[in-house]
C-alpha atoms as a PDB file:
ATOM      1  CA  UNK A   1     320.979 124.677 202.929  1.00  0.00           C
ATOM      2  CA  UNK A   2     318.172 127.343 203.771  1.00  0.00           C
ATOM      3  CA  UNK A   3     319.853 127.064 207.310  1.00  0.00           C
ATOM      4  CA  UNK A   4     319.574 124.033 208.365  1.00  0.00           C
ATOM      5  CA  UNK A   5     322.170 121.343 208.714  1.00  0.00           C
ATOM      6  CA  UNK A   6     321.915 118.511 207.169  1.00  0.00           C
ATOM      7  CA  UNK A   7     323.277 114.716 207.930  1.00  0.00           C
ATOM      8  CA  UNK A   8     322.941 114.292 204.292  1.00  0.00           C
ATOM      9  CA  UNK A   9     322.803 115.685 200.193  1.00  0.00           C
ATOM     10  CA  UNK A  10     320.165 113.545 199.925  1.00  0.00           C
ATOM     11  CA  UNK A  11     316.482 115.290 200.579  1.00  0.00           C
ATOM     12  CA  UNK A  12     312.974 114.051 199.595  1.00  0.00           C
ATOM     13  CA  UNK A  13     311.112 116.318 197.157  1.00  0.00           C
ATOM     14  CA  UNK A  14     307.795 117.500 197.613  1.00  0.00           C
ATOM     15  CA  UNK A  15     304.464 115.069 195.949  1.00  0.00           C
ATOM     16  CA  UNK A  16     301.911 112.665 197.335  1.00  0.00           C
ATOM     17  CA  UNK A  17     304.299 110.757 199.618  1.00  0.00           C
ATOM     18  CA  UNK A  18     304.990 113.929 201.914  1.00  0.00           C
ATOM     19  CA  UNK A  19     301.815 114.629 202.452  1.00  0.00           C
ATOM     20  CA  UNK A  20     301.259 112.438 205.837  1.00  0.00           C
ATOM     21  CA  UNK A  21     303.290 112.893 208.784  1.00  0.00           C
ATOM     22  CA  UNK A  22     304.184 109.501 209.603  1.00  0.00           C
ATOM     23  CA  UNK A  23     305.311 109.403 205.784  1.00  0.00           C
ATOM     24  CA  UNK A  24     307.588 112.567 206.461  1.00  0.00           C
ATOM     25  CA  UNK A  25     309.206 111.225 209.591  1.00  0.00           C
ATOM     26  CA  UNK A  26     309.396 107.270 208.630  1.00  0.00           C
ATOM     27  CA  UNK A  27     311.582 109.127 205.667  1.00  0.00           C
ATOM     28  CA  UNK A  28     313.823 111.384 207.923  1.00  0.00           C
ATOM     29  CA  UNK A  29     314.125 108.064 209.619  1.00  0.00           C
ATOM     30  CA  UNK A  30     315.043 106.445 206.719  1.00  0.00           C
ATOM     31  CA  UNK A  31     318.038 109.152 206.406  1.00  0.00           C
ATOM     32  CA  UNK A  32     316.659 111.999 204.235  1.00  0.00           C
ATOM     33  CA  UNK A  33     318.797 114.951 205.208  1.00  0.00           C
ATOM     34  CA  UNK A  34     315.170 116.573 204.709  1.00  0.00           C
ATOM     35  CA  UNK A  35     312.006 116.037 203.585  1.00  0.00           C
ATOM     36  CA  UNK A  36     309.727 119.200 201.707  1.00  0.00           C
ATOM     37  CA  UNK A  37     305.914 119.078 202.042  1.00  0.00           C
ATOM     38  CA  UNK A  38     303.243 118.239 199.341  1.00  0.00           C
ATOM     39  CA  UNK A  39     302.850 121.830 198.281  1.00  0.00           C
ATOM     40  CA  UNK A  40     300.541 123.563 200.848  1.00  0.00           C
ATOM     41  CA  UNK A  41     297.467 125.636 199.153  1.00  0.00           C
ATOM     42  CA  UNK A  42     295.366 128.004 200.684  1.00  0.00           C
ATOM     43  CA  UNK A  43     292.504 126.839 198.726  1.00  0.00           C
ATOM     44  CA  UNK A  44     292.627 122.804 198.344  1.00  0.00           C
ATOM     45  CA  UNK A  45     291.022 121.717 195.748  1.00  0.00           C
ATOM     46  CA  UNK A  46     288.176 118.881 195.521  1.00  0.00           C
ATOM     47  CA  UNK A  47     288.605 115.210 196.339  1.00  0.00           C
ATOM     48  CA  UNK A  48     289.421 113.973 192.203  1.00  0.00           C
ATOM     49  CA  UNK A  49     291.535 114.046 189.316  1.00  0.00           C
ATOM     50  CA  UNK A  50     294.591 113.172 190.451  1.00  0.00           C
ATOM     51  CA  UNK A  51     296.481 110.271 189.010  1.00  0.00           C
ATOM     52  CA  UNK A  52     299.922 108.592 188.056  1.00  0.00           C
ATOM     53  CA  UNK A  53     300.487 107.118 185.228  1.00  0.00           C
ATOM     54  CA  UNK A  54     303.904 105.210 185.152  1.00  0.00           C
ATOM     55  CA  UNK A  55     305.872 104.815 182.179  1.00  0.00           C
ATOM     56  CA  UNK A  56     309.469 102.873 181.558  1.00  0.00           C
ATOM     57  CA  UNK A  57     311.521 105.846 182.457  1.00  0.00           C
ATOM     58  CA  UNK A  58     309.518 107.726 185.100  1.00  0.00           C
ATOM     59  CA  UNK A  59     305.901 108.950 185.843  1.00  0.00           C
ATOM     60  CA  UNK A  60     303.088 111.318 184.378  1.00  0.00           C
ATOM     61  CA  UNK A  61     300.885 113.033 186.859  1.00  0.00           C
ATOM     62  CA  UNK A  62     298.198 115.188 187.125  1.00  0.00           C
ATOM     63  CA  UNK A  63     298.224 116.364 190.709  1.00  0.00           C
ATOM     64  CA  UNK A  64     298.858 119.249 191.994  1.00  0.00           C
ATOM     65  CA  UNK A  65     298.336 120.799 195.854  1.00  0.00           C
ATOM     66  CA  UNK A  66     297.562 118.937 199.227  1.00  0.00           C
ATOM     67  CA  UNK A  67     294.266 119.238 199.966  1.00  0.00           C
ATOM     68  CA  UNK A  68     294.587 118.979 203.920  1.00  0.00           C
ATOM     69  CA  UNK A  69     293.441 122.356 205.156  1.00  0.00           C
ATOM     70  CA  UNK A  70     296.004 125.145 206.650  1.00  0.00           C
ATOM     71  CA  UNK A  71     295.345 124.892 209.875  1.00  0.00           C
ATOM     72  CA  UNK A  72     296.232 121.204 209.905  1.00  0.00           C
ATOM     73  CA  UNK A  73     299.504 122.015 208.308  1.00  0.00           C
ATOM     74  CA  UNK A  74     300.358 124.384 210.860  1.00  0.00           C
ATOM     75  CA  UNK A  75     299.711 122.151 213.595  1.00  0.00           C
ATOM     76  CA  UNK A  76     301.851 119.486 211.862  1.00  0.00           C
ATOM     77  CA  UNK A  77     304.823 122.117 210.803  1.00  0.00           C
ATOM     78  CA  UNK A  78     304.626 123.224 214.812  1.00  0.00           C
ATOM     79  CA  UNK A  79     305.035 119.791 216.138  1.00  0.00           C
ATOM     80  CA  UNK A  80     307.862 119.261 213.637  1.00  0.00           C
ATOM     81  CA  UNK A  81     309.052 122.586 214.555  1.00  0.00           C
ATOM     82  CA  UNK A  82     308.938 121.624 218.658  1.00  0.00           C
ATOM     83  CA  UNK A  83     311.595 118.641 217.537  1.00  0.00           C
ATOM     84  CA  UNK A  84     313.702 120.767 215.599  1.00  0.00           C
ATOM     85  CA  UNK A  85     313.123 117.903 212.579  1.00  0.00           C
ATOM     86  CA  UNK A  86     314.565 118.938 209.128  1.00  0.00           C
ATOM     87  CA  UNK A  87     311.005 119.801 207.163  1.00  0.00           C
ATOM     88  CA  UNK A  88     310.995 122.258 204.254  1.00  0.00           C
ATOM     89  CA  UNK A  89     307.486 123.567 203.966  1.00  0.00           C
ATOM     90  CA  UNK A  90     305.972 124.206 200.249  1.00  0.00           C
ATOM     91  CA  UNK A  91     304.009 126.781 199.234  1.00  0.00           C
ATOM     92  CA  UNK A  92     301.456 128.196 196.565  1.00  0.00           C
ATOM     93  CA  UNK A  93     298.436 130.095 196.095  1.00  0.00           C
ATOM     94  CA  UNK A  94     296.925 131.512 193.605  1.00  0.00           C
ATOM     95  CA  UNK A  95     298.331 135.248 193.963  1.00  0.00           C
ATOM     96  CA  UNK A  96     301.593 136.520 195.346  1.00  0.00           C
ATOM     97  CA  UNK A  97     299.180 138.579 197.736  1.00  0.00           C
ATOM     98  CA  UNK A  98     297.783 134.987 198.660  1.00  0.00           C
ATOM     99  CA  UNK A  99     301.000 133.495 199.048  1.00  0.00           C
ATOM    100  CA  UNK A 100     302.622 135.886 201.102  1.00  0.00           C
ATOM    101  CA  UNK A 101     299.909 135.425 203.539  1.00  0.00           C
ATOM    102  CA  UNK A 102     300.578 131.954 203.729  1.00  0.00           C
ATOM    103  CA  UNK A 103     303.739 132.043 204.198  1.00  0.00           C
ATOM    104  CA  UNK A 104     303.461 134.487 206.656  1.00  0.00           C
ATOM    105  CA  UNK A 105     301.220 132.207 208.542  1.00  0.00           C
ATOM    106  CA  UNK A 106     303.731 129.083 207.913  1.00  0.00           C
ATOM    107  CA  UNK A 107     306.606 131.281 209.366  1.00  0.00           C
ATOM    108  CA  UNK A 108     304.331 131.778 212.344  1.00  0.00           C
ATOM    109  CA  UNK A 109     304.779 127.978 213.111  1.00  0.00           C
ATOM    110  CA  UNK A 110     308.266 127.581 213.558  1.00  0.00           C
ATOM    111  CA  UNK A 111     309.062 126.506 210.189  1.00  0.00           C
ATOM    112  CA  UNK A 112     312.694 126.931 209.747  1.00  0.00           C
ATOM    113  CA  UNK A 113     312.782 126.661 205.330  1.00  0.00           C
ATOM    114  CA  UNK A 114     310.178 127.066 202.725  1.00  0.00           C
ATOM    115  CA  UNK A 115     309.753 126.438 199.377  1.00  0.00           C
ATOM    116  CA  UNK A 116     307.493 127.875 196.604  1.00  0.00           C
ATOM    117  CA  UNK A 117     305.929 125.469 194.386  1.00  0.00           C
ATOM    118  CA  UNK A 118     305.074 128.477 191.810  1.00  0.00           C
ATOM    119  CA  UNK A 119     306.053 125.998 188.936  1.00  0.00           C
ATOM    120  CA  UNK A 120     303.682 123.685 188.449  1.00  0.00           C
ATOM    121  CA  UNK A 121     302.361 122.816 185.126  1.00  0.00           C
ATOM    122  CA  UNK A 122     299.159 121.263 186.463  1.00  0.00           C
ATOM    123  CA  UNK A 123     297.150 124.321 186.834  1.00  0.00           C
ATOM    124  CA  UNK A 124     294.420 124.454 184.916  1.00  0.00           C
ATOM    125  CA  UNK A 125     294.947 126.135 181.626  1.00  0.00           C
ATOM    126  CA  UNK A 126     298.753 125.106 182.190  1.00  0.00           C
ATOM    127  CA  UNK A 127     301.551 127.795 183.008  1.00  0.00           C
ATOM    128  CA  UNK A 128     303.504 130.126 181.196  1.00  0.00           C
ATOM    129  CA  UNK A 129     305.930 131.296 183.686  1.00  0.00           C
ATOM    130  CA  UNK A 130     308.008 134.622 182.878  1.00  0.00           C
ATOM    131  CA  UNK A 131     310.970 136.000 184.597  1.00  0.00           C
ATOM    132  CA  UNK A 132     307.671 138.925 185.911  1.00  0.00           C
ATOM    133  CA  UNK A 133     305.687 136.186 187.373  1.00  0.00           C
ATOM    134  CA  UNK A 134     308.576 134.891 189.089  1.00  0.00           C
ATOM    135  CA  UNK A 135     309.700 137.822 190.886  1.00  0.00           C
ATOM    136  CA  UNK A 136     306.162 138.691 191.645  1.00  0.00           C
ATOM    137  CA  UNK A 137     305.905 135.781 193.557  1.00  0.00           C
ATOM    138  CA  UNK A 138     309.158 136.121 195.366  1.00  0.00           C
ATOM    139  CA  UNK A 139     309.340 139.793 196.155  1.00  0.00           C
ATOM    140  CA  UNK A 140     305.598 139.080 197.802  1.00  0.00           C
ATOM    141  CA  UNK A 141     307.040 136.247 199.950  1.00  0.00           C
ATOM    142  CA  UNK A 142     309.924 138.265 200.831  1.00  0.00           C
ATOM    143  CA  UNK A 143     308.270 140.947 202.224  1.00  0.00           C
ATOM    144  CA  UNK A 144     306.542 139.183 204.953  1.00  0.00           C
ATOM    145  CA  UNK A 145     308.824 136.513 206.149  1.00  0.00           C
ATOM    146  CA  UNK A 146     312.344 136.358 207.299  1.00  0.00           C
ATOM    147  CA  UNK A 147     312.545 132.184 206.721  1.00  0.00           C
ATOM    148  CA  UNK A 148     315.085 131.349 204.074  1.00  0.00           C
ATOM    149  CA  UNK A 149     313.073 130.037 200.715  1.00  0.00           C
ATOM    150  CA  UNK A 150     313.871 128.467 197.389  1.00  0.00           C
ATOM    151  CA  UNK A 151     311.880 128.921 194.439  1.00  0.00           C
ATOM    152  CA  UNK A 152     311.407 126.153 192.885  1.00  0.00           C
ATOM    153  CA  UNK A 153     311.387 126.277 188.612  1.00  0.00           C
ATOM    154  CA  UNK A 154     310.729 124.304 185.512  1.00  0.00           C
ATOM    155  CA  UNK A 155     313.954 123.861 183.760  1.00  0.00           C
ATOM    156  CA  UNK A 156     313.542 125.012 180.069  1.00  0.00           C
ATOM    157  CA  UNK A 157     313.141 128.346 177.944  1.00  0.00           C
ATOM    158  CA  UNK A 158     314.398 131.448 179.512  1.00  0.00           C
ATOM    159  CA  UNK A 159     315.668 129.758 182.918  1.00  0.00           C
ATOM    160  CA  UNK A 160     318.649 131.998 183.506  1.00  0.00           C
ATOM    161  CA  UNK A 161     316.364 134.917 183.724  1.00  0.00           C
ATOM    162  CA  UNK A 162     313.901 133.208 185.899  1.00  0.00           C
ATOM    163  CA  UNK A 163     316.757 131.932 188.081  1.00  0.00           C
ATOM    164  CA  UNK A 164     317.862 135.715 188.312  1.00  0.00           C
ATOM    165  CA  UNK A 165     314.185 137.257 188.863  1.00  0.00           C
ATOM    166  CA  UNK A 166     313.829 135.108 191.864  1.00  0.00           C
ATOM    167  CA  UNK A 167     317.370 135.820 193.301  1.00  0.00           C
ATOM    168  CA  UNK A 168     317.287 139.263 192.513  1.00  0.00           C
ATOM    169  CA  UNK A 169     313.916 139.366 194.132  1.00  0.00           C
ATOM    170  CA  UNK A 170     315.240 137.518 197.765  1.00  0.00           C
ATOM    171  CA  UNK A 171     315.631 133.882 197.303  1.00  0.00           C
ATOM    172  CA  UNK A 172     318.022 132.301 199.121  1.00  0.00           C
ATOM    173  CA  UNK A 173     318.195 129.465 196.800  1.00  0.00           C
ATOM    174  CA  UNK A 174     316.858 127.338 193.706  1.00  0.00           C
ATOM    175  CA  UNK A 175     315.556 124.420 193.223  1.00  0.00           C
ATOM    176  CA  UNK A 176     315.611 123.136 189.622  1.00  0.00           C
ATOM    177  CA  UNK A 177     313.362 121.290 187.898  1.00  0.00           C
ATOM    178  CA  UNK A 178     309.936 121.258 188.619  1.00  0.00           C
ATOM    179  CA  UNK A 179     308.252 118.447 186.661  1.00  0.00           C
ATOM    180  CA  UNK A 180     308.289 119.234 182.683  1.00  0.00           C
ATOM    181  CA  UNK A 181     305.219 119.012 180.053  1.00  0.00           C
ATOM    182  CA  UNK A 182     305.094 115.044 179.133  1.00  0.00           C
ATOM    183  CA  UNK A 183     302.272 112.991 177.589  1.00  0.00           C
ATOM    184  CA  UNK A 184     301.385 109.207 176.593  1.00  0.00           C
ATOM    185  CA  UNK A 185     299.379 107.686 173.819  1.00  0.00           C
ATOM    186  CA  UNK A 186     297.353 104.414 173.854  1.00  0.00           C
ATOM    187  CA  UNK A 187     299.463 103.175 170.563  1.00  0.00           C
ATOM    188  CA  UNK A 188     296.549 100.863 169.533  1.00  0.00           C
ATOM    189  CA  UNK A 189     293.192 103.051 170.045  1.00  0.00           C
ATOM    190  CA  UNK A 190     295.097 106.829 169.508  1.00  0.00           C
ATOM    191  CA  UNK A 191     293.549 107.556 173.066  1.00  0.00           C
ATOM    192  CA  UNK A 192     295.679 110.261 174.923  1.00  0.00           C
ATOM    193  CA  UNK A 193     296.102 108.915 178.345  1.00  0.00           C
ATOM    194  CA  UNK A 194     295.795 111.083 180.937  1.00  0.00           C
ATOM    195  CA  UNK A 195     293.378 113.187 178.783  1.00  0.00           C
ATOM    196  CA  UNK A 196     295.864 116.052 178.106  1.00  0.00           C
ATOM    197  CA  UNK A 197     299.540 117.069 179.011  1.00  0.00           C
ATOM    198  CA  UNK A 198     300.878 117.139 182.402  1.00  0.00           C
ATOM    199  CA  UNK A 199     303.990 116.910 184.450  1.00  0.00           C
ATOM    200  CA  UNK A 200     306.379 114.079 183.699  1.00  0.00           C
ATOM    201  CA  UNK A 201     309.429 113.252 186.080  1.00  0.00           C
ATOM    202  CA  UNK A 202     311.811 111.212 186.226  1.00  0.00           C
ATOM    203  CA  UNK A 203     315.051 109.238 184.851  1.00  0.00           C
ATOM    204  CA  UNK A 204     314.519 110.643 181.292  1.00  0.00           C
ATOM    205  CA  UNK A 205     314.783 114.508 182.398  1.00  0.00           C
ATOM    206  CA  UNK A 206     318.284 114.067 184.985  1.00  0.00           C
ATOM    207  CA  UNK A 207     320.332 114.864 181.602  1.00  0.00           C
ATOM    208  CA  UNK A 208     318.831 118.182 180.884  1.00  0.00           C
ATOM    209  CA  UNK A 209     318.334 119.339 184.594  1.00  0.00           C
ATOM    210  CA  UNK A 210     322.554 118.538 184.717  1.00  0.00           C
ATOM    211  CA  UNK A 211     322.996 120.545 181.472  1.00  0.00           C
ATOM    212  CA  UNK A 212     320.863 123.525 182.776  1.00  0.00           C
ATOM    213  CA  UNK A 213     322.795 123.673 186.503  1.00  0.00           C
ATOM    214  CA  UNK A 214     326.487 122.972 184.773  1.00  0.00           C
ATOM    215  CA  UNK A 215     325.378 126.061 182.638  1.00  0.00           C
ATOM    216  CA  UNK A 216     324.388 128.033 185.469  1.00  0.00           C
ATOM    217  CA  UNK A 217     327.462 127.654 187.640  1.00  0.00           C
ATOM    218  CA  UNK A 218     329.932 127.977 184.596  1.00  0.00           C
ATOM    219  CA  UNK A 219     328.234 131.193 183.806  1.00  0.00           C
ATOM    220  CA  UNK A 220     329.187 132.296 187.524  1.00  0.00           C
ATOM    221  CA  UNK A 221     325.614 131.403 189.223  1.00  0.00           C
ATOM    222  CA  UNK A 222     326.089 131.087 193.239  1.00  0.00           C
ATOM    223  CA  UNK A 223     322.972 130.661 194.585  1.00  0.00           C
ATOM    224  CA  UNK A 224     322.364 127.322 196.517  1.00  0.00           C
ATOM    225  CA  UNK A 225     320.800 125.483 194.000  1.00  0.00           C
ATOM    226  CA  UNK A 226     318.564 122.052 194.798  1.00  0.00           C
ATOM    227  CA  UNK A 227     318.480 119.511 191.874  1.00  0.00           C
ATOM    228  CA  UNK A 228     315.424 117.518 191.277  1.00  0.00           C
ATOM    229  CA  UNK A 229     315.072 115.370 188.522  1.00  0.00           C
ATOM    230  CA  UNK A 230     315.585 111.611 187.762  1.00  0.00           C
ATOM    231  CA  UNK A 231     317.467 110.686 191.002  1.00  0.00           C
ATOM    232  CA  UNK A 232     317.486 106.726 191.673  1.00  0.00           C
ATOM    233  CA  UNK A 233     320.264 105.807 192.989  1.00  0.00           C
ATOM    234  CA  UNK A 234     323.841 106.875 194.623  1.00  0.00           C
ATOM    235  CA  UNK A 235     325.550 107.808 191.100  1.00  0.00           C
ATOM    236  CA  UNK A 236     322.784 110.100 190.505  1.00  0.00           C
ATOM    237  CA  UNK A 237     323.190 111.968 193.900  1.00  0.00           C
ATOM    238  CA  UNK A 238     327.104 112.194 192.838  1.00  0.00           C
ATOM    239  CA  UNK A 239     326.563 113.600 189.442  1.00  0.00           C
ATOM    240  CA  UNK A 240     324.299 116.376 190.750  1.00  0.00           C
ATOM    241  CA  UNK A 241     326.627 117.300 193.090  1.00  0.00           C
ATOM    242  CA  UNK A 242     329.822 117.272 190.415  1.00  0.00           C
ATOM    243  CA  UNK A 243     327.685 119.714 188.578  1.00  0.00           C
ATOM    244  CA  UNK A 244     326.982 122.723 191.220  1.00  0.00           C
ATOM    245  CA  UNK A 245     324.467 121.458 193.095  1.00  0.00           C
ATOM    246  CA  UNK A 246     324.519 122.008 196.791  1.00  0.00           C
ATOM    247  CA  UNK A 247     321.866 119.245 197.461  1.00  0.00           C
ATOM    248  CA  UNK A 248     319.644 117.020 195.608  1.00  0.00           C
ATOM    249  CA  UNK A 249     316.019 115.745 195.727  1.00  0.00           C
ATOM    250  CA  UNK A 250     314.774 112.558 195.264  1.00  0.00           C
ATOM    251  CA  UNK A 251     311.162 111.643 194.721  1.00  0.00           C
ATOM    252  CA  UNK A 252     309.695 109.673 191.914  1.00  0.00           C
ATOM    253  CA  UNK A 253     311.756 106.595 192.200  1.00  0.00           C
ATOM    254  CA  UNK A 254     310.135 106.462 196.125  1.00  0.00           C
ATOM    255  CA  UNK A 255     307.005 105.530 194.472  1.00  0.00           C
ATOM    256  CA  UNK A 256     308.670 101.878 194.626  1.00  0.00           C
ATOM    257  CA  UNK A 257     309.178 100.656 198.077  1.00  0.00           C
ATOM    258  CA  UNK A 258     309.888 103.955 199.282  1.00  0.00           C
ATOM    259  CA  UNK A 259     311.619 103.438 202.562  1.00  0.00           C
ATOM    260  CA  UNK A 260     313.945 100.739 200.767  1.00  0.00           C
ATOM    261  CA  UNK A 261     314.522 102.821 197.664  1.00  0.00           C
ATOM    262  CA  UNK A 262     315.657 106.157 200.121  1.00  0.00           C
ATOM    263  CA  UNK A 263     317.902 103.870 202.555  1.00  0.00           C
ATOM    264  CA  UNK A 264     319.185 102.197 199.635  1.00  0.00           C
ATOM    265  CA  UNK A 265     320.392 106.042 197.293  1.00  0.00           C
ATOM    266  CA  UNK A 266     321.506 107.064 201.092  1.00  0.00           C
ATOM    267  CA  UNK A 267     323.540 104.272 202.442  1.00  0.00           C
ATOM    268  CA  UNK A 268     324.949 103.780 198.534  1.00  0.00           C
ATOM    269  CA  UNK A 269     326.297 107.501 198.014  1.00  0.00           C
ATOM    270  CA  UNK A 270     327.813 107.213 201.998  1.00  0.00           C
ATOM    271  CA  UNK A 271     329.022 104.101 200.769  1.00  0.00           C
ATOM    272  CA  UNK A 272     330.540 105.712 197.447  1.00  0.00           C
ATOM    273  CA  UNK A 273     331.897 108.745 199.572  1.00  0.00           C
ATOM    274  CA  UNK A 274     333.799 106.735 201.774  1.00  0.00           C
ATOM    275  CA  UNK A 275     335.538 104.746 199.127  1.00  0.00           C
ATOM    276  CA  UNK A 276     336.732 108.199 197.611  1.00  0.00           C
ATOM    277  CA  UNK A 277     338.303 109.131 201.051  1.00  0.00           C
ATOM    278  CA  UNK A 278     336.389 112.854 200.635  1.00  0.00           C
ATOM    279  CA  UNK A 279     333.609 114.429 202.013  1.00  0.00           C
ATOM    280  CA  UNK A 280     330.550 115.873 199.572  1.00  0.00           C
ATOM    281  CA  UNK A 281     332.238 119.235 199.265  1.00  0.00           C
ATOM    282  CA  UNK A 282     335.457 117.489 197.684  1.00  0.00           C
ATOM    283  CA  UNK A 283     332.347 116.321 195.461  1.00  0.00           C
ATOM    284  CA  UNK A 284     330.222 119.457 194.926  1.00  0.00           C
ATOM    285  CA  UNK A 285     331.151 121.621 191.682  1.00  0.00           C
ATOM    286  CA  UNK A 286     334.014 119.492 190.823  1.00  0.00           C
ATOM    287  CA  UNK A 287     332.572 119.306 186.786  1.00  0.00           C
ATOM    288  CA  UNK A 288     333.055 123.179 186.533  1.00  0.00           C
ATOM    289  CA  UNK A 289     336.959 123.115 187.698  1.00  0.00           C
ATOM    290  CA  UNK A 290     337.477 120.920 185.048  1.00  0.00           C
ATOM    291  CA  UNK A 291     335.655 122.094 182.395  1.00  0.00           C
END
C-alpha cells in the first residue's frame, strides 16, 4: 500500500491519538501495519474548541488539524524516516497552492506515503466537496511530489465521481470514509450538544462505507482503496477486506484503552486468518467473486 510493506491490514487512522510520537510508535509497537498522522496544517489553529462527545455507537467531534507547527512535524517525519518506520503523513491546507507546498516540504523529509485530509467536515462553514475541488487538490499535490498519496473522502453523494477526480488527477489510492455529518440532542432541555453538526465516526457508519467500496469494485474500481469506518474488532477488519479493500483503518474504538483495543483487532484477525488456512489476499475482494 502507497509502497510500503506492511506486517499487517490493520493501520491506525489519522485523529488526536497520532498526534504524539511516542503515541505513533507505542502503536506500531502494538502491531499497526501503519499509523497516519493527525492531519498536518500549515496554519494550526488556536488552542480551543475541540471536543468528543461519545455516544452508544461511536463518537462526535469537532476537531480538526494538529496544531504542532511544521517544522516540528518534519523533524518527527525525518526521525521516523531515519528508521524506515511505517508512518503515513496527512495533509491539508487551505488551498491546493498551500498544500502542494506542504507536501512538497513533507516529501523533503523522507516521508515515504501521504495522505490528504481534504475531507473534513469541520471547517468552518462545513464542506461541500465536488468532484472540481477534489481534483484541484490532487493535481496540485501531484505536481510537486513523487511520494505515493491517497485522498482521503467522505463517503456519500456523488462519490464515484470524486473517487475518479482524484484518480484521474494522480492518486495512487483512496481512502474511504472520512467522518460523516452527525449530531446529538440533550432529549430533556432541546439543547444541541456540540453546538452544531460535526463529524461522527464510528460502528454505526461500517455498513454504508461496505456498501459504497462493494459498489466501487463491482463497478470495476482498482485503485487501492483504505477503509475507515466503524472498525472494532477482527470481523470488522475481515469484512472490509471481503469487500475490495486493500487495507483498513482503525481509529475511534482506540479511544478505549488504545494499546489493548489495537493488539486485541490485530492478534484476533491473525488469529481468524490462521484458522482459515489463507493469507489476507485469499481474503481481499472475495464478496465481488461471488456476487
Amino acid at each position: 500500500m502507497l509502497g510500503l510493506r506492511l506486517a499487517s491490514p490493520v493501520v491506525v487512522g489519522s485523529g488526536l491519538l497520532t498526534d504524539q510520537e511516542r503515541n505513533i510508535r507505542r502503536l506500531l509497537e502494538d502491531g499497526a501495519g501503519a499509523v497516519v498522522t493527525k492531519t498536518i496544517h500549515p496554519d494550526p489553529s488556536t488552542p480551543g474548541g475541540e471536543r468528543l462527545l461519545r455516544l452508544p455507537t461511536g463518537m462526535l467531534n469537532s476537531t480538526t488539524y494538529s496544531r504542532r507547527p511544521v517544522d516540528d512535524w518534519c523533524a518527527m517525519l525525518c526521525r521516523f524516516a531515519d528508521e524506515k518506520l511505517p508512518v503515513i503523513a496527512s495533509l491539508y491546507a487551505d488551498s491546493p497552492a498551500e498544500l502542494a507546498d506542504l507536501a512538497a516540504r513533507v516529501t523533503a523529509t523522507g516521508t515515504p506515503a501521504l495522505e490528504l485530509g481534504i475531507s473534513c467536515l469541520n471547517e468552518e462553514g462545513g464542506l461541500d466537496d465536488t468532484p472540481e475541488r477534489v481534483a484541484a487538490y490532487t493535481a496540485a499535490v501531484r505536481r510537486r511530489t513523487p511520494v505515493p498519496f491517497s485522498v482521503k473522502l467522505a463517503s456519500g453523494e456523488r462519490v464515484r465521481e470524486r473517487v475518479d477526480a482524484a484518480v484521474a488527477s494522480g492518486a495512487n489510492a483512496i481512502t474511504l470514509s472520512d467522518t460523516l455529518p452527525g449530531l446529538a440532542v440533550d432529549a430533556d432541555t432541546g439543547e444541541v450538544l456540540l453546538g452544531g453538526v460535526f463529524g461522527y465516526s464510528g460502528p454505526g457508519i461500517k455498513p454504508l462505507v461496505l456498501a459504497e467500496i462493494f459498489g466501487l469494485r463491482r463497478t470495476g474500481l482498482t485503485v487501492p482503496l483504505m477503509a475507515s469506518g466503524g472498525v472494532e474488532n477482527a470481523t470488522d477488519v475481515a469484512e472490509y477486506l471481503s469487500v475490495g479493500a486493500d487495507v483498513v483503518q482503525v481509529y475511534t474504538a482506540l479511544h478505549r484503552n488504545m494499546h489493548t483495543t489495537l493488539r486485541t483487532i490485530r492478534e484476533d484477525f491473525d488469529g481468524w486468518l490462521g484458522s482459515k488456512g489463507g493469507e489476507v489476499v485469499d481474503v481481499m475482494g472475495r464478496s465481488i467473486k461471488r456476487s
